[in-house]
Every structure is written in structure tokens, then in C-alpha cells.
Protein backbone atom coordinates (compact mmCIF):
# COMPACT_ATOMS: atom_id res chain seq x y z
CA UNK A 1 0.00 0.00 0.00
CA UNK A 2 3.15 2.13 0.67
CA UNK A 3 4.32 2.36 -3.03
CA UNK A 4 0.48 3.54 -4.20
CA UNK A 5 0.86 6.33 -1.47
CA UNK A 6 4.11 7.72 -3.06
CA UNK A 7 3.06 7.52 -6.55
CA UNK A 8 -0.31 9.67 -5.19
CA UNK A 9 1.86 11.84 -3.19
CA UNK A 10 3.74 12.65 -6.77
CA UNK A 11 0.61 12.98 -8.54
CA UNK A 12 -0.73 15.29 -5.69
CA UNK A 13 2.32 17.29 -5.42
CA UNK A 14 2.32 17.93 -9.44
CA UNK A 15 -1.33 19.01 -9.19
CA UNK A 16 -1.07 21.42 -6.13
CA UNK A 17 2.14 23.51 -8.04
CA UNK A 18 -0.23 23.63 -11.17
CA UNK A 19 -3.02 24.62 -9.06
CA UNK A 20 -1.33 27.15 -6.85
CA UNK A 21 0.46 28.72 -9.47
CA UNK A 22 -2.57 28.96 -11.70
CA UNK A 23 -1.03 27.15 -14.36
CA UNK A 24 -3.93 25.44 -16.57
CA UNK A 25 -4.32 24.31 -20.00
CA UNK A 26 -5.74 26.84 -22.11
CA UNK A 27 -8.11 24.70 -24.31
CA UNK A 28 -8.65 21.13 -22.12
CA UNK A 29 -10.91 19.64 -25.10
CA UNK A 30 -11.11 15.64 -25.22
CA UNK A 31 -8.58 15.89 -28.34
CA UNK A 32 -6.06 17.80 -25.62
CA UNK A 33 -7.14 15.03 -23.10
CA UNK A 34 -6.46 12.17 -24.84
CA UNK A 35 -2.99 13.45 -25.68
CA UNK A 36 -2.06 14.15 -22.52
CA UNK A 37 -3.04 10.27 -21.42
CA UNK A 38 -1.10 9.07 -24.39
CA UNK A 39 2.30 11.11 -23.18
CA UNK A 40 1.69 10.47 -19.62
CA UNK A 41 0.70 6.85 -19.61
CA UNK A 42 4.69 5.32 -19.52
CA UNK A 43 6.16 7.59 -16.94
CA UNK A 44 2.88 7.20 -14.72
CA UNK A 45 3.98 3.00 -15.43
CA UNK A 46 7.59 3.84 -15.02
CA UNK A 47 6.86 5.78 -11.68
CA UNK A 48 4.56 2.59 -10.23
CA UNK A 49 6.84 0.22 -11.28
CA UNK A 50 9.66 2.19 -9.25
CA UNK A 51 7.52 2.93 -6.57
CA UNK A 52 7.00 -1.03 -5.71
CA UNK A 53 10.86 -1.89 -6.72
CA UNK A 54 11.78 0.69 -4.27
CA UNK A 55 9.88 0.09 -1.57
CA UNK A 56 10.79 -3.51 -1.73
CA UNK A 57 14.14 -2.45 -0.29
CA UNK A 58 15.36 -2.34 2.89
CA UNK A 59 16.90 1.28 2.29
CA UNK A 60 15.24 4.09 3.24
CA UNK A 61 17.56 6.22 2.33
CA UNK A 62 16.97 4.81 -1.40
CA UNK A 63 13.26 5.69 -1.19
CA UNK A 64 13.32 9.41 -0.25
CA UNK A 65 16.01 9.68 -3.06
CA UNK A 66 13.32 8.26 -5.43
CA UNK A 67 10.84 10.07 -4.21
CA UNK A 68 12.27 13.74 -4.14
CA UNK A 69 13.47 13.03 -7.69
CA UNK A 70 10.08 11.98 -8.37
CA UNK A 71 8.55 15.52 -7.24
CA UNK A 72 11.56 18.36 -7.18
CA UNK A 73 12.00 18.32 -11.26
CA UNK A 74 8.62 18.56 -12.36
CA UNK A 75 7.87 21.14 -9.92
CA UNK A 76 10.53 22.78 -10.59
CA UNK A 77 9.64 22.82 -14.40
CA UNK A 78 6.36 24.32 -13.09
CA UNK A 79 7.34 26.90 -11.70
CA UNK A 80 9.73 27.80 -14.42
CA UNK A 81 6.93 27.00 -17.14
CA UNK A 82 4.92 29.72 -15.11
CA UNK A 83 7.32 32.43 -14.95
CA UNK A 84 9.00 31.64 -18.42
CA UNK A 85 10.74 34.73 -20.17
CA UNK A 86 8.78 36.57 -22.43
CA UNK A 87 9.90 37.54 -25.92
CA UNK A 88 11.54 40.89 -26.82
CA UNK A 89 7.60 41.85 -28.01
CA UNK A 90 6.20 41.11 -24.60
CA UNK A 91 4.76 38.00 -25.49
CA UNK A 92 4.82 34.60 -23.42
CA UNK A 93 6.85 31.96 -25.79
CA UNK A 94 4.20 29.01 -24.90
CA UNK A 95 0.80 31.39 -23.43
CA UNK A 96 -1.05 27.65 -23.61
CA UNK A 97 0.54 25.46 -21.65
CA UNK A 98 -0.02 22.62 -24.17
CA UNK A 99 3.74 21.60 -24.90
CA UNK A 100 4.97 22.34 -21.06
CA UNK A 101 2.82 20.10 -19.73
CA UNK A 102 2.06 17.77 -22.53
CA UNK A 103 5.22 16.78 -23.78
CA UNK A 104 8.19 18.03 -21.73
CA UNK A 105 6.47 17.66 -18.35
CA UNK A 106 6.07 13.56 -19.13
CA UNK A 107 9.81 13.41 -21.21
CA UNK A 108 11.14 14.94 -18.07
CA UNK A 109 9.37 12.25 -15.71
CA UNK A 110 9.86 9.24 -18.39
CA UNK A 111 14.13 10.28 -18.01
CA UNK A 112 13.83 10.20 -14.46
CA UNK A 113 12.11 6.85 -14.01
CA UNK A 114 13.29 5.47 -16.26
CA UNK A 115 17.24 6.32 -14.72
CA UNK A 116 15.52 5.17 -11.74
CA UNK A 117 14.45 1.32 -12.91
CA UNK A 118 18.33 0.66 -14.58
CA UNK A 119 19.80 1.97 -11.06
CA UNK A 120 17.45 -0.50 -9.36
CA UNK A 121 17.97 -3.09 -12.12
CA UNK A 122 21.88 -2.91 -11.68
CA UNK A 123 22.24 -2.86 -8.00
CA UNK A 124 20.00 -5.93 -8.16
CA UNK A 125 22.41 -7.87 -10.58
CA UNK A 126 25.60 -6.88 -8.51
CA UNK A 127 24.16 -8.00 -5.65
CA UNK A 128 22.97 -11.65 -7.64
CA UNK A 129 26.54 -11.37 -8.68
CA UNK A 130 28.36 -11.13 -5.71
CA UNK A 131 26.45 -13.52 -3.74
């Protein structure tokens, strides 16, 4: 039950920076939505996956590491997606929202888990190997 906390806890996190900053997609039509499912469909199984590997451990030390790597970067790119410099014209480069959050947003979290599941694979196989 532990691992399905976390992987809320992300989710949560990620929705409170987008709703505290007032970040929101401009134009949320079904066509929008079912984009957005596509891109974030493998880091969401990426971050589960992780979430149970990790909390099969021993190490907690492990698990926060996951975790804050989990949240910090795509709040972080939050943030930064909401106060993003504006052109020499005045103009916000992305006023939508639509490529922050539905492709860079998931390529940042699909990096990071998936960085996350070859650590966890390969300290797995050094420790079959050494036994």
C-alpha cells in the first residue's frame, strides 16, 4: 500500500504547483485530453513500477532519493513553465501550456524513471553477482 501512497503523493504534489500557481491548460478539449493520457501513460507506469521496486528495499535512504526526484523536477519545471521569459515583443513563448505540460512535463518524468528502474535493475544484478 506504501508504493500507491508515493506515486499519489507525486501525482498530488504535481497538481497542487499547477493549481497554486494557476497554471492550466488553455483549451482542455477531449482531443487535448487524450494526448495528454497518451504522453503520460509510460512515466505514470515507469513511476509505479519504481515505486513497488523501491519500496521492496530495505533502504530508506533509497526511497526518499526516489521520491524527491520523483517531485523536485517537475515542480521545478512548473514553476519555471509559469514564470518563463517573455519575448523581446512582450509576449509569453508558450501562453497555452499545451507543450509544457504535454510533452516536456512527461519526457522529463519518463528520463527520471526510467534512470531510476536501470539503477534499481543494476544494484540488483551486482548484488545476484556477488552472492
Amino acid at each position: 500500500m506504501k508504493p500507491f501512497f508515493s506515486v499519489l503523493l507525486v501525482i498530488i504534489s504535481h497538481f497542487s504547483f499547477i493549481f497554486i500557481l494557476g497554471t492550466r491548460v488553455g483549451d482542455f478539449t477531449s482531443d487535448t485530453a487524450k494526448t495528454f493520457i497518451m504522453f503520460y501513460a509510460m512515466p505514470f507506469v515507469f513511476l509505479v513500477i519504481n515505486s513497488v521496486l523501491f519500496y521492496r528495499t530495505d533502504n530508506k535512504k533509497q526511497r526518499w532519493i526516489w521520491f524527491l526526484f520523483s517531485v523536485i523536477p517537475g515542480c521545478l519545471f512548473i514553476v519555471s513553465a509559469k514564470y518563463q521569459p517573455r519575448t523581446p515583443g512582450g509576449f509569453k513563448i508558450f501562453p497555452e501550456y499545451q507543450l509544457e505540460f504535454g510533452y516536456i512535463l512527461p519526457a522529463i518524468h519518463f528520463i527520471i524513471q526510467s534512470i531510476f528502474l536501470k539503477i534499481w535493475v543494476s544494484e540488483k544484478r551486482k548484488w545476484k553477482n556477488n552472492r
